[in-house]
Protein backbone atom coordinates (compact mmCIF):
# COMPACT_ATOMS: atom_id res chain seq x y z
CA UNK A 1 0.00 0.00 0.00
CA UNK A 2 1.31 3.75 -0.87
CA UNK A 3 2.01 5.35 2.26
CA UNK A 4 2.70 9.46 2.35
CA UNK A 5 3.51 11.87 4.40
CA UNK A 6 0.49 14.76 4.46
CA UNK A 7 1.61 18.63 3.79
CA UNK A 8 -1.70 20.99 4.54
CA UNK A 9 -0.64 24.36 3.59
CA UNK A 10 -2.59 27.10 6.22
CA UNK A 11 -1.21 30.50 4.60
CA UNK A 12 -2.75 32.50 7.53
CA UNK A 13 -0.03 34.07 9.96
CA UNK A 14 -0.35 37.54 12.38
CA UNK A 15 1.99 39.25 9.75
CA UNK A 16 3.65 39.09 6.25
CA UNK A 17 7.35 39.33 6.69
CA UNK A 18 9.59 40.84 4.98
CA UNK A 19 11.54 38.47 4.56
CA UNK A 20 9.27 35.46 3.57
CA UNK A 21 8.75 34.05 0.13
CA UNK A 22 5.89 31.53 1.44
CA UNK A 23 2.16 31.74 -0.02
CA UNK A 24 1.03 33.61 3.08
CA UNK A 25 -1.20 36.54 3.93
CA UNK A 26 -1.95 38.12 7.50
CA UNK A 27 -5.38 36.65 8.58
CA UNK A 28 -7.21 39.96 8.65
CA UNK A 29 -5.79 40.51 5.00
CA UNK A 30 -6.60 37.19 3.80
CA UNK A 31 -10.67 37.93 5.07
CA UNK A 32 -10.63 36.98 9.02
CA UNK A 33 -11.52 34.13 10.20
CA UNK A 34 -14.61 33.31 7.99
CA UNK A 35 -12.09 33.12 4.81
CA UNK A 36 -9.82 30.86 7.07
CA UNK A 37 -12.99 28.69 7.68
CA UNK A 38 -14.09 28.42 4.44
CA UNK A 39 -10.02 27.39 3.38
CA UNK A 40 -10.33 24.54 6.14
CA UNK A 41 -13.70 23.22 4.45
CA UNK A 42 -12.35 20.74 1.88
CA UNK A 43 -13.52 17.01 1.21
CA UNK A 44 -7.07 6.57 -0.81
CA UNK A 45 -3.73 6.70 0.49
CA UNK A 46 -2.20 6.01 3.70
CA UNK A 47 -0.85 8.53 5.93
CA UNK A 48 2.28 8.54 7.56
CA UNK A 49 2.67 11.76 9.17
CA UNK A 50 0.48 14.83 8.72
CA UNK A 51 2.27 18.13 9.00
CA UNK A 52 0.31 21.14 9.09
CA UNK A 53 2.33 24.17 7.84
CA UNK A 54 2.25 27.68 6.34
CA UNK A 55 2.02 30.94 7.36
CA UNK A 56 1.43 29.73 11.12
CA UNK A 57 -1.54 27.42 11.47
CA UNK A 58 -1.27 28.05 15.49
CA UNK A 59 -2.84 31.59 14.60
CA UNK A 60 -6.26 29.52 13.86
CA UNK A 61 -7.70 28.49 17.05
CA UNK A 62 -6.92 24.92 18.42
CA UNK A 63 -10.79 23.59 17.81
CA UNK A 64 -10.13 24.26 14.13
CA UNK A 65 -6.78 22.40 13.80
CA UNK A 66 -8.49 19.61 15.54
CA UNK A 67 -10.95 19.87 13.38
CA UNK A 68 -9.35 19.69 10.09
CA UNK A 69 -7.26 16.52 11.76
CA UNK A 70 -10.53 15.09 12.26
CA UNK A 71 -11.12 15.40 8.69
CA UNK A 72 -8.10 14.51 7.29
CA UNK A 73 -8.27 10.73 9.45
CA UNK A 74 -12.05 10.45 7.91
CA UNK A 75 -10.68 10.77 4.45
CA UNK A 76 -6.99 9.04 4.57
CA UNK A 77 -6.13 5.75 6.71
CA UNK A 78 -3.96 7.87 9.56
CA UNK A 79 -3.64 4.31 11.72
CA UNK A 80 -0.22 4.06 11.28
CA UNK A 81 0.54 8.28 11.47
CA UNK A 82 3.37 7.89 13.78
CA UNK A 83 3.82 11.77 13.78
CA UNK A 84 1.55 15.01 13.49
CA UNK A 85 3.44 18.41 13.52
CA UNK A 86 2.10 21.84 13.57
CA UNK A 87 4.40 24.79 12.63
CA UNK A 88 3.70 27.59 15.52
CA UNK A 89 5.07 30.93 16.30
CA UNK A 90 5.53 31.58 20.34
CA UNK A 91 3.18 34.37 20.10
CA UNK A 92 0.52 32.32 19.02
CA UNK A 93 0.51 29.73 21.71
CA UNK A 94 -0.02 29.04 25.16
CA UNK A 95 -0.13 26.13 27.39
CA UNK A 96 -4.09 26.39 26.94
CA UNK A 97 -4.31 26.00 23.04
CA UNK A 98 -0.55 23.58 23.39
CA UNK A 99 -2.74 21.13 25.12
CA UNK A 100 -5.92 21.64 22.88
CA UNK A 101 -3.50 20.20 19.93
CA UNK A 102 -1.79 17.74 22.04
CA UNK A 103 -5.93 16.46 22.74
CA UNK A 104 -6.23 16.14 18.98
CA UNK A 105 -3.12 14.33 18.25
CA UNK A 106 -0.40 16.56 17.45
CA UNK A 107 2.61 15.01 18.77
CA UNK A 108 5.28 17.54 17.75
CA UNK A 109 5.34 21.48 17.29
CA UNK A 110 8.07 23.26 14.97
CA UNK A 111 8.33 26.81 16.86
CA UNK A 112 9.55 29.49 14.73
CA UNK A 113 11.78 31.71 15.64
CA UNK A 114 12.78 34.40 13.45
CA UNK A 115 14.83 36.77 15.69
CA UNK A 116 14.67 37.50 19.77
CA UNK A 117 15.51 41.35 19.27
CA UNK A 118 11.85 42.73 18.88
CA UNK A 119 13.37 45.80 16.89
CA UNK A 120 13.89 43.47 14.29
């Protein structure tokens, strides 16, 4: 059986940097949250890991993320997904929506860092 690793592309993020040549848009830009919803709404091979990148998908609330996870394992046989990651920025999480993704099965977060000088 075919087994692939899953790429979902969230383009949403707080802010377009300057410096970033990624299809993303700030959220408010892109329409709020109702454009970001109707993005998620989408409708076989077997997953191996899921990894849900962007923009930052941890702008999106943590209900959402679950929700498209919930999707994706409906519509792809996830029973052998050894690894989900979500790409986050530390100032969209908290130990509140860190658990919310842990409940829905994210096992690993890739925290972006782009500088610790807030000047830059």
């Amino acid at each position: 059986m075919l087994r692939i690793g899953l790429y979902l592309h969230l383009p949403f993020c707080l802010a377009k940097c300057a410096y970033c040549d990624f299809d993303s848009v700030p959220l408010a830009a892109a329409g709020g949250e109702e454009a970001a919803r109707r993005y998620l709404d989408f409708h076989g091979a077997a997953v191996d890991t899921i990894y849900l990148g962007g923009g930052t998908p941890s702008v999106l609330p943590a209900e959402w993320l679950a929700e498209l996870l919930a999707r994706v394992r409906n519509r792809f046989d996830c029973s052998s997904c050894a690894e989900v990651t979500v790409e986050a920025n530390p100032a969209t999480v908290d130990e509140e929506k860190l658990a919310a993704l842990r409940e829905a099965g994210v096992t690993r977060i890739s925290l972006g860092v782009q500088s610790l000088c807030d000047e830059v």
